[in-house]
N, C-alpha and C. Protein backbone atom coordinates (compact mmCIF):
# COMPACT_ATOMS: atom_id res chain seq x y z
N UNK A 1 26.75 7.32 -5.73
CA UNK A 1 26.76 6.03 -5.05
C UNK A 1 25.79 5.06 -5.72
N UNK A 2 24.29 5.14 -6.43
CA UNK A 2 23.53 4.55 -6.38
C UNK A 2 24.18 4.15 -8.02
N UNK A 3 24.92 4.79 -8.94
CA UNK A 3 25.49 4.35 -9.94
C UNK A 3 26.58 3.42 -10.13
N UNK A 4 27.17 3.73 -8.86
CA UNK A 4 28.38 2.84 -8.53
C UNK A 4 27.39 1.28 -8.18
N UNK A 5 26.65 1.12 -7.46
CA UNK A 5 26.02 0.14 -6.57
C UNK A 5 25.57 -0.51 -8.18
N UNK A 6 25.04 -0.01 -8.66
CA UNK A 6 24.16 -0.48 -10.59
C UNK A 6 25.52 -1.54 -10.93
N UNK A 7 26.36 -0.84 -11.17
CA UNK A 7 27.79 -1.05 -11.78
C UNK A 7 28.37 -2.31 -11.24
N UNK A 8 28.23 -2.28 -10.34
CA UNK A 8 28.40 -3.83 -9.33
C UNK A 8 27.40 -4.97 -9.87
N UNK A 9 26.93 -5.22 -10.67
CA UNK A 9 26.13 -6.17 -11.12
C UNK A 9 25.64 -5.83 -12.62
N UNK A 10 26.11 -6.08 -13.63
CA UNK A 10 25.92 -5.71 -15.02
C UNK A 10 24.28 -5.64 -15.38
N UNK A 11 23.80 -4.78 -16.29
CA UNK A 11 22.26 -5.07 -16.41
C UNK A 11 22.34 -5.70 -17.68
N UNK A 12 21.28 -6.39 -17.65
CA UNK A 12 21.10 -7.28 -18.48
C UNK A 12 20.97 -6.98 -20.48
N UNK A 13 21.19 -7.14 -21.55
CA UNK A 13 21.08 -6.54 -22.70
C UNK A 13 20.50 -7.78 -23.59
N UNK A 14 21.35 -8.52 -23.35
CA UNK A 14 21.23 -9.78 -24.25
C UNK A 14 20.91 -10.85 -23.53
N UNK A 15 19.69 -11.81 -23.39
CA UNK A 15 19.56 -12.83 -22.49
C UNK A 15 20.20 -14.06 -23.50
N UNK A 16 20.22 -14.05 -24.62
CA UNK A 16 21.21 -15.08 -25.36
C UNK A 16 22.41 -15.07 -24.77
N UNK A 17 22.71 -14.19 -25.38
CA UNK A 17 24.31 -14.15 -24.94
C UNK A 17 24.65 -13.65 -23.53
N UNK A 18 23.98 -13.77 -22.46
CA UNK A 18 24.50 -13.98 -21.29
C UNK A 18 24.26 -15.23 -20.93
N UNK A 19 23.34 -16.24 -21.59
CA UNK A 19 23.10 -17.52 -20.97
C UNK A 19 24.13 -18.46 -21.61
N UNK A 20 24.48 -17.84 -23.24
CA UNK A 20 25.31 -18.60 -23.84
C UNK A 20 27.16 -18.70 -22.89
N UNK A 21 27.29 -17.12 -22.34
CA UNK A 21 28.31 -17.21 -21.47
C UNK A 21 28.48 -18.31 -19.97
N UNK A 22 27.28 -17.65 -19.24
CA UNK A 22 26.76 -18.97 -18.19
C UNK A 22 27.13 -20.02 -18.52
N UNK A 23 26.99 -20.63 -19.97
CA UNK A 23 27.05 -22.25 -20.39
C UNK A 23 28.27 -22.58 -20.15
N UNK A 24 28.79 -21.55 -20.85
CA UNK A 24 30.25 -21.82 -21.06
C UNK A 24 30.96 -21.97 -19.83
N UNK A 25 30.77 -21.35 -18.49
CA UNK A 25 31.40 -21.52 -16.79
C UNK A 25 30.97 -22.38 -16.29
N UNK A 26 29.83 -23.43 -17.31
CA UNK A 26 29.25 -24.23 -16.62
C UNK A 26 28.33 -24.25 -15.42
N UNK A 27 27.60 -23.15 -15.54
CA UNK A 27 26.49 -22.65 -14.49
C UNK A 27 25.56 -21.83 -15.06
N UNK A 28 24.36 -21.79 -14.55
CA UNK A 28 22.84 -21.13 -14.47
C UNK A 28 23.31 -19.74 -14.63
N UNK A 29 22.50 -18.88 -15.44
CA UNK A 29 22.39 -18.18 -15.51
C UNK A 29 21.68 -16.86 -14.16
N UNK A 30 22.05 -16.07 -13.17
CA UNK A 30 21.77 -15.57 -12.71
C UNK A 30 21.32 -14.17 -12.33
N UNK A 31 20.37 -14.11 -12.86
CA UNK A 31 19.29 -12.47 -13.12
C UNK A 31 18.91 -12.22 -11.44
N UNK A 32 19.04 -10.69 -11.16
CA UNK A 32 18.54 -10.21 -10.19
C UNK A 32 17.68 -9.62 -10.57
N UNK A 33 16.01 -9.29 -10.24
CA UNK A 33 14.94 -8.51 -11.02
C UNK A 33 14.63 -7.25 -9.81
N UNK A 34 14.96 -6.58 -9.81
CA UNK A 34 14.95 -5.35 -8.79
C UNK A 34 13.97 -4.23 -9.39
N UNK A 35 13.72 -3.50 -9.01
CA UNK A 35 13.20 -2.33 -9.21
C UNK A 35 14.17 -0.59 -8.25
N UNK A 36 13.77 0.19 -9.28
CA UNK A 36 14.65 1.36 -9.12
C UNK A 36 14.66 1.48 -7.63
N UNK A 37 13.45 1.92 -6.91
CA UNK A 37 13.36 2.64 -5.14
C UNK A 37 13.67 0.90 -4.29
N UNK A 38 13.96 0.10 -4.73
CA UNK A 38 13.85 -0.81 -3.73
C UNK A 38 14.81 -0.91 -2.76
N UNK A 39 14.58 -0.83 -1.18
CA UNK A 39 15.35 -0.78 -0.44
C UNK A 39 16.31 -2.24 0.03
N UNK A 40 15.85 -3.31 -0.44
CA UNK A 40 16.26 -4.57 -0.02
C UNK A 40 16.89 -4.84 -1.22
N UNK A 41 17.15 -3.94 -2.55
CA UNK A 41 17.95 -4.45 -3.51
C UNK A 41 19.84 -4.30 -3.51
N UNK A 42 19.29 -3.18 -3.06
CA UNK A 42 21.32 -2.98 -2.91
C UNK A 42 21.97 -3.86 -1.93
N UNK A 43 21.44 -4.38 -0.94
CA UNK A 43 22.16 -5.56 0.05
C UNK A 43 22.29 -6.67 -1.07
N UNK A 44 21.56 -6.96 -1.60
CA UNK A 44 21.60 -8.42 -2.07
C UNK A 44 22.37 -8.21 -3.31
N UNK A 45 22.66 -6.98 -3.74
CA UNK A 45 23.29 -6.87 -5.02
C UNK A 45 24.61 -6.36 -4.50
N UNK A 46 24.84 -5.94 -3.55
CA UNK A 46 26.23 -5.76 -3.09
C UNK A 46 26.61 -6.74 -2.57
N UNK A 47 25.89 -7.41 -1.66
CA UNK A 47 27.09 -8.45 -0.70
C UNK A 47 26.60 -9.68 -1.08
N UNK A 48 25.91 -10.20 -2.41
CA UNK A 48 25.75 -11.40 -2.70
C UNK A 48 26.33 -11.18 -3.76
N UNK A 49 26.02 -10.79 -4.98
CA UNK A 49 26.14 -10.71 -6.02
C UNK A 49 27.47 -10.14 -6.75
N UNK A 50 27.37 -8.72 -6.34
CA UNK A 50 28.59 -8.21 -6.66
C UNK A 50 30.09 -8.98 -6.67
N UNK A 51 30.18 -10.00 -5.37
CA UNK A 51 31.53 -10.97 -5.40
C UNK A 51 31.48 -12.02 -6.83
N UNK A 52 30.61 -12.42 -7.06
CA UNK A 52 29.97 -13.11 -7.50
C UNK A 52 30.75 -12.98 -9.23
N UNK A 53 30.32 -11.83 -9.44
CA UNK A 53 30.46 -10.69 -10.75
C UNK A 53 32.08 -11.02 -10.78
N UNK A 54 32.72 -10.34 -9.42
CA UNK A 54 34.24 -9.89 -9.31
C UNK A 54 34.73 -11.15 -10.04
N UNK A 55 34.23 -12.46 -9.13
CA UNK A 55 35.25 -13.82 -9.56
C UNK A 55 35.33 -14.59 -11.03
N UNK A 56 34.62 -13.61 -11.55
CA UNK A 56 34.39 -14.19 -13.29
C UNK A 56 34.07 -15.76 -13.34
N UNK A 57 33.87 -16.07 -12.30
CA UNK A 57 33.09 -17.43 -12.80
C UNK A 57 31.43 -17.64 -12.84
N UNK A 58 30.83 -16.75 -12.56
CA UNK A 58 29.42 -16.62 -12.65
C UNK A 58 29.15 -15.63 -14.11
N UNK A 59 27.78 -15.66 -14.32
CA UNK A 59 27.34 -14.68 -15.35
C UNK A 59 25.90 -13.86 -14.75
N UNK A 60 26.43 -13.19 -14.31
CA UNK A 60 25.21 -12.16 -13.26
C UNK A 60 24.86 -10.95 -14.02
N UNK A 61 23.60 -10.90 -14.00
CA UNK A 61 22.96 -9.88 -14.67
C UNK A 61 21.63 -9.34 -14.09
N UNK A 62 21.28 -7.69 -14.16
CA UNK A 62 20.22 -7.18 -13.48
C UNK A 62 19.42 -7.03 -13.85
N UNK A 63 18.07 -6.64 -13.96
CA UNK A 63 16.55 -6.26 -14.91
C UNK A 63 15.49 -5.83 -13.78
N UNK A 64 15.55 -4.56 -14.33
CA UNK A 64 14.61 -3.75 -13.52
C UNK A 64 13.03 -4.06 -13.80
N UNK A 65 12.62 -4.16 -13.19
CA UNK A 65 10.88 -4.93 -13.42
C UNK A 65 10.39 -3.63 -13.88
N UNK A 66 10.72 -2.39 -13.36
CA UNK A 66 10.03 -1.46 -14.04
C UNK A 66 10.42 -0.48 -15.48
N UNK A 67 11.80 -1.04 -15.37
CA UNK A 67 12.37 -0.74 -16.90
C UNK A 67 11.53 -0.99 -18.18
N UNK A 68 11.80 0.06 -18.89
CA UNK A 68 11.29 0.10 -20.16
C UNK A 68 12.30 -0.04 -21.45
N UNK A 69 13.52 -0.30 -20.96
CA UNK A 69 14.77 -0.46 -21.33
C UNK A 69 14.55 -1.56 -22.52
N UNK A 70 14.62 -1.46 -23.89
CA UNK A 70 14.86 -2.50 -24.76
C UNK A 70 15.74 -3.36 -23.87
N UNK A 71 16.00 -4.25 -24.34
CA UNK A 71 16.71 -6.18 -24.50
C UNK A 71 16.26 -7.30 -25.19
N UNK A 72 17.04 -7.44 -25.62
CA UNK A 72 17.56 -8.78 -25.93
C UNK A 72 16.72 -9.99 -25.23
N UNK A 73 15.32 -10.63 -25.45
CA UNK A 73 14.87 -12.22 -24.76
C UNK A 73 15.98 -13.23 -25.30
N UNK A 74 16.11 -14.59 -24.73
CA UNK A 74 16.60 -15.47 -25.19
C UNK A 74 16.16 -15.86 -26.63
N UNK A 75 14.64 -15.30 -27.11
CA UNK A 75 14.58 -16.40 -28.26
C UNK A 75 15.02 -15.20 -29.63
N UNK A 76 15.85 -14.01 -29.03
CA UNK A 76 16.06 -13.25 -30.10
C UNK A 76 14.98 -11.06 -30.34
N UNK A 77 14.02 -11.77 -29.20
CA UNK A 77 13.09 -11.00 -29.75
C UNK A 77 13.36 -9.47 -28.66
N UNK A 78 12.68 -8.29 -29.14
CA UNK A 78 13.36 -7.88 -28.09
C UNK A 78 11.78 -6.78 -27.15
N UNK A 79 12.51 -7.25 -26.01
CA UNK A 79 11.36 -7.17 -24.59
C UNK A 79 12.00 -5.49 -23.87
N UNK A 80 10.88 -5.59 -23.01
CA UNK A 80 11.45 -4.42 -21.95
C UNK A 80 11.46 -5.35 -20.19
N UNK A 81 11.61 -4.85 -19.00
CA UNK A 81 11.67 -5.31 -18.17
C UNK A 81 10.59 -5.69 -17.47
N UNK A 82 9.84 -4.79 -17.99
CA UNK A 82 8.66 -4.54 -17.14
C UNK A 82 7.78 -6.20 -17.65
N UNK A 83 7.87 -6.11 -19.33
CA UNK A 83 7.14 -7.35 -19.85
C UNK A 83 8.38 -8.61 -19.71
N UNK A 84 9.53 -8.87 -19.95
CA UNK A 84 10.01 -9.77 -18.94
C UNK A 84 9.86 -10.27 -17.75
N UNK A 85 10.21 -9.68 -16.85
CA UNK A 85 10.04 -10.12 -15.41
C UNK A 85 8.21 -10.42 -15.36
N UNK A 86 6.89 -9.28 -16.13
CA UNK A 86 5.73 -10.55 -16.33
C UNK A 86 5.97 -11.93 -16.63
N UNK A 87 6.68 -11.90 -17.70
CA UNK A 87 6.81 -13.19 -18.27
C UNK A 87 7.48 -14.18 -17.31
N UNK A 88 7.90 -13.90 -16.42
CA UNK A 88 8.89 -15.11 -15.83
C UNK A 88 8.02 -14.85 -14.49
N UNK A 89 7.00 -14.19 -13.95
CA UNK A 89 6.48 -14.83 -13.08
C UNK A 89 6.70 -13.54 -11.78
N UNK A 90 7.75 -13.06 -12.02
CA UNK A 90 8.02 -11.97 -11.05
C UNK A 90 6.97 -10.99 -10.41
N UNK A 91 6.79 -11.06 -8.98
CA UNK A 91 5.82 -10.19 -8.62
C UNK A 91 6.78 -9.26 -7.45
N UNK A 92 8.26 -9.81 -6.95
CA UNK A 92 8.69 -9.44 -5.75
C UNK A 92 10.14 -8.66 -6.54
N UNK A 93 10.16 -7.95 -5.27
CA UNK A 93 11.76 -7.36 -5.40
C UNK A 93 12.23 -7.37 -4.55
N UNK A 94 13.39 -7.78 -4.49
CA UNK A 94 14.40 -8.55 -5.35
C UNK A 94 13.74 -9.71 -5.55
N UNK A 95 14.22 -10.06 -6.80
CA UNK A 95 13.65 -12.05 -7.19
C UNK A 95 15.35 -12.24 -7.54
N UNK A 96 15.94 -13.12 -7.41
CA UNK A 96 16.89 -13.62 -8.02
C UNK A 96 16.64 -15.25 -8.39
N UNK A 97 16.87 -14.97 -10.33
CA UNK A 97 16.45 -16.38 -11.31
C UNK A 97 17.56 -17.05 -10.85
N UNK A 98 17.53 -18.37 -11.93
CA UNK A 98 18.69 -19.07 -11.89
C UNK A 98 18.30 -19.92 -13.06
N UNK A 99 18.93 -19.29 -14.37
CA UNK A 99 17.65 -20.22 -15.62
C UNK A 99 18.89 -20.66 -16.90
N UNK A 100 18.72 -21.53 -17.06
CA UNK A 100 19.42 -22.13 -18.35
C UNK A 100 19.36 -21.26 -19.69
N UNK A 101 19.98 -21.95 -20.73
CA UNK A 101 20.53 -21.41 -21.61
C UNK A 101 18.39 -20.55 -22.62
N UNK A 102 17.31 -21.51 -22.35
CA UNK A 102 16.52 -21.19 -22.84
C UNK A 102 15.36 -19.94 -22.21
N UNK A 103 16.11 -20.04 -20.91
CA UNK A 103 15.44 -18.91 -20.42
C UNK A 103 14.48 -19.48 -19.11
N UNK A 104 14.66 -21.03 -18.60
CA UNK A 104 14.03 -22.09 -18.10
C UNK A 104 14.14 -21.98 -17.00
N UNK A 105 13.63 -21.65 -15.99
CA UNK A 105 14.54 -21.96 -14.53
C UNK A 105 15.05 -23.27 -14.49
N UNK A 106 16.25 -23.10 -13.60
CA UNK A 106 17.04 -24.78 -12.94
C UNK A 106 17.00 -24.94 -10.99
N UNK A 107 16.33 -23.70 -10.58
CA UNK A 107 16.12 -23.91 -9.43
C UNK A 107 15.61 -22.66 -9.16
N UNK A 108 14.51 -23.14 -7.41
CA UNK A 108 13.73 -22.26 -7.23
C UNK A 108 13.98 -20.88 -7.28
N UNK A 109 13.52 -20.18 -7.31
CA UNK A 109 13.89 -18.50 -6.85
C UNK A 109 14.11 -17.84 -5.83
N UNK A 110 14.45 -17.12 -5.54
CA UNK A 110 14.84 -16.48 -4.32
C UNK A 110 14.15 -15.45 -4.79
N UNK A 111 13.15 -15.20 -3.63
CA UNK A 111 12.38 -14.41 -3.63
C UNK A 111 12.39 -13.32 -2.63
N UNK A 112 12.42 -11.99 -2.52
CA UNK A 112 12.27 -11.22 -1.45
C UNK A 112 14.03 -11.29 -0.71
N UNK A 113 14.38 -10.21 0.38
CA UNK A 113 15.24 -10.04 0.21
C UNK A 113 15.95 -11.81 1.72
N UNK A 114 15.07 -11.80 2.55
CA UNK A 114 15.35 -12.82 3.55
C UNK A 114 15.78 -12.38 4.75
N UNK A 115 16.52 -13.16 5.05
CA UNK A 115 17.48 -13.06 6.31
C UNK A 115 18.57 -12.86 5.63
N UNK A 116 19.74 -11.67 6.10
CA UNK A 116 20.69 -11.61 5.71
C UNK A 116 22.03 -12.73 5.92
N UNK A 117 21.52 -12.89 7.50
CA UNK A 117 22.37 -14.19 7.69
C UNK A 117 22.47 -15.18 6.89
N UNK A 118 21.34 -15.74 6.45
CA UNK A 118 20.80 -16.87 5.65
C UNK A 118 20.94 -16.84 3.69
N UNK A 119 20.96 -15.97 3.49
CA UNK A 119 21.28 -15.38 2.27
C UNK A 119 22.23 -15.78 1.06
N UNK A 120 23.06 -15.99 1.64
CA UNK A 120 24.44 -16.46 0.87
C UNK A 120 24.27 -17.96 0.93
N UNK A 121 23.81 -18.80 2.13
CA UNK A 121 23.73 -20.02 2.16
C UNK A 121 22.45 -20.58 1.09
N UNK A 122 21.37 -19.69 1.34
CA UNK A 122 20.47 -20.13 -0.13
C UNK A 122 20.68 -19.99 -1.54
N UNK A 123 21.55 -18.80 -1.55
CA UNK A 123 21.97 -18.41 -3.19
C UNK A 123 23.08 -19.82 -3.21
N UNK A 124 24.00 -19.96 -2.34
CA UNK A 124 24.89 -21.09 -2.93
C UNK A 124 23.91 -22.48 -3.37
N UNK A 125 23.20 -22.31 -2.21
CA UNK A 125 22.06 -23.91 -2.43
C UNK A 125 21.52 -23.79 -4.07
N UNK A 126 21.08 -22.85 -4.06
CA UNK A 126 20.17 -22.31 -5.67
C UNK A 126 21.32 -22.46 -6.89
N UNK A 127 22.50 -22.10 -6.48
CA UNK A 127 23.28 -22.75 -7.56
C UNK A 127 24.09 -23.82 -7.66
N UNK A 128 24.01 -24.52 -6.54
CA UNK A 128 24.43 -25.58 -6.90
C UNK A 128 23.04 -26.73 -7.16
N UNK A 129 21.95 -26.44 -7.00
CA UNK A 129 20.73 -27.26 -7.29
C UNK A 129 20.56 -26.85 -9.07
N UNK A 130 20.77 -25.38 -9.46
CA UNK A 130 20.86 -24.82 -10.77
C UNK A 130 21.70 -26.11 -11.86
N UNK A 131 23.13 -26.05 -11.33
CA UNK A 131 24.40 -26.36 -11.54
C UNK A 131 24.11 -28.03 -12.15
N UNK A 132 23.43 -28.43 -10.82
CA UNK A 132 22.94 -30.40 -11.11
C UNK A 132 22.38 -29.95 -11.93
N UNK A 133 21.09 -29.32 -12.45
CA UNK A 133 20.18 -29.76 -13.56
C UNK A 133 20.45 -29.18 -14.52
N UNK A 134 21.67 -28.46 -14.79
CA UNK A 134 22.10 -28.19 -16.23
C UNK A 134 22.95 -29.13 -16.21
N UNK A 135 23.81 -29.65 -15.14
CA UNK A 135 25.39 -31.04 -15.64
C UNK A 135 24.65 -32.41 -14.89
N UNK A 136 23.90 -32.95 -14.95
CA UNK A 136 23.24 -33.98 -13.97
C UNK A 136 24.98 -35.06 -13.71
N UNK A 137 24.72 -35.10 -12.64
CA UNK A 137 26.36 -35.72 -11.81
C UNK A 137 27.39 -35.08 -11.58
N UNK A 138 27.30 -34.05 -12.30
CA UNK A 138 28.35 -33.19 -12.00
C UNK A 138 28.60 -32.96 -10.70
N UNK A 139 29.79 -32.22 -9.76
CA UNK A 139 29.95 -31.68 -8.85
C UNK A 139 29.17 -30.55 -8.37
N UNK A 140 28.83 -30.23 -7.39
CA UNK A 140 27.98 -29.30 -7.25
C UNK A 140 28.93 -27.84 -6.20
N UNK A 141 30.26 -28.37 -6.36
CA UNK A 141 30.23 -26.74 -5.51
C UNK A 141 30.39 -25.48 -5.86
N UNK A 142 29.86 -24.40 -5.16
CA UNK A 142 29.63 -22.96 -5.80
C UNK A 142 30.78 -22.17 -5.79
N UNK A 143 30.45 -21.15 -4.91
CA UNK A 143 31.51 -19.99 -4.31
C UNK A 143 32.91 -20.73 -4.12
């Protein structure tokens, strides 16, 4: 089960070329930063994310804060998770980014797992606030 649940949200390899894909759907790039035991990660990676993945119009990707997992940074170089998610500020699990093609955020983070009720209505807010500051005028709707 807990492989299947992984599988529902691609992990991350290449932050180039997942942001370069993002560009291309015309939306933010969206990293979930989880860690292995976290209990508030599989909700938000199943019933936010995972649809998300299904509709091929997003580019969703995972990174374990405590991974030691080579990847791919945006500027080429290659990181583990643990020194990524330092780098971007991450102290919580779940964090879900929302960062342009350079690796930049375009809107705040979602931090911690929330209210479940409330959940889906902030991730849409986060990408469509993402969405304006990569297309300024553009339309903003998400899901």
């Amino acid at each position: 089960m807990a492989a299947q649940q992984q599988a529902a949200v691609p992990l991350a390899t290449d932050f180039s070329a997942h942001a370069r894909r993002a560009a291309s759907l015309d939306m933010p790039l969206i990293v979930l930063v989880s860690l292995r035991d976290c209990v508030y990660c599989g909700p938000i990676r199943q019933r936010e994310l995972a649809p998300l993945v299904r509709s091929g119009k997003y580019e969703v990707r995972e990174i374990g804060m405590d991974s030691t997992t080579p990847v791919r940074d945006f500027d080429g170089s290659t990181t583990t998770g643990v020194v990524w998610a330092r780098a971007h500020g991450v102290k919580v699990s779940p964090t879900v980014l929302l960062l342009d093609t350079s690796g930049r955020p375009v809107a705040d983070p979602l931090i911690g797992a929330g209210l479940p009720d409330f959940y889906g209505a902030y991730l849409d807010d986060a990408i469509a606030r993402g969405r304006a500051r990569l297309h300024p005028g553009s339309g903003t709707t998400t899901r």
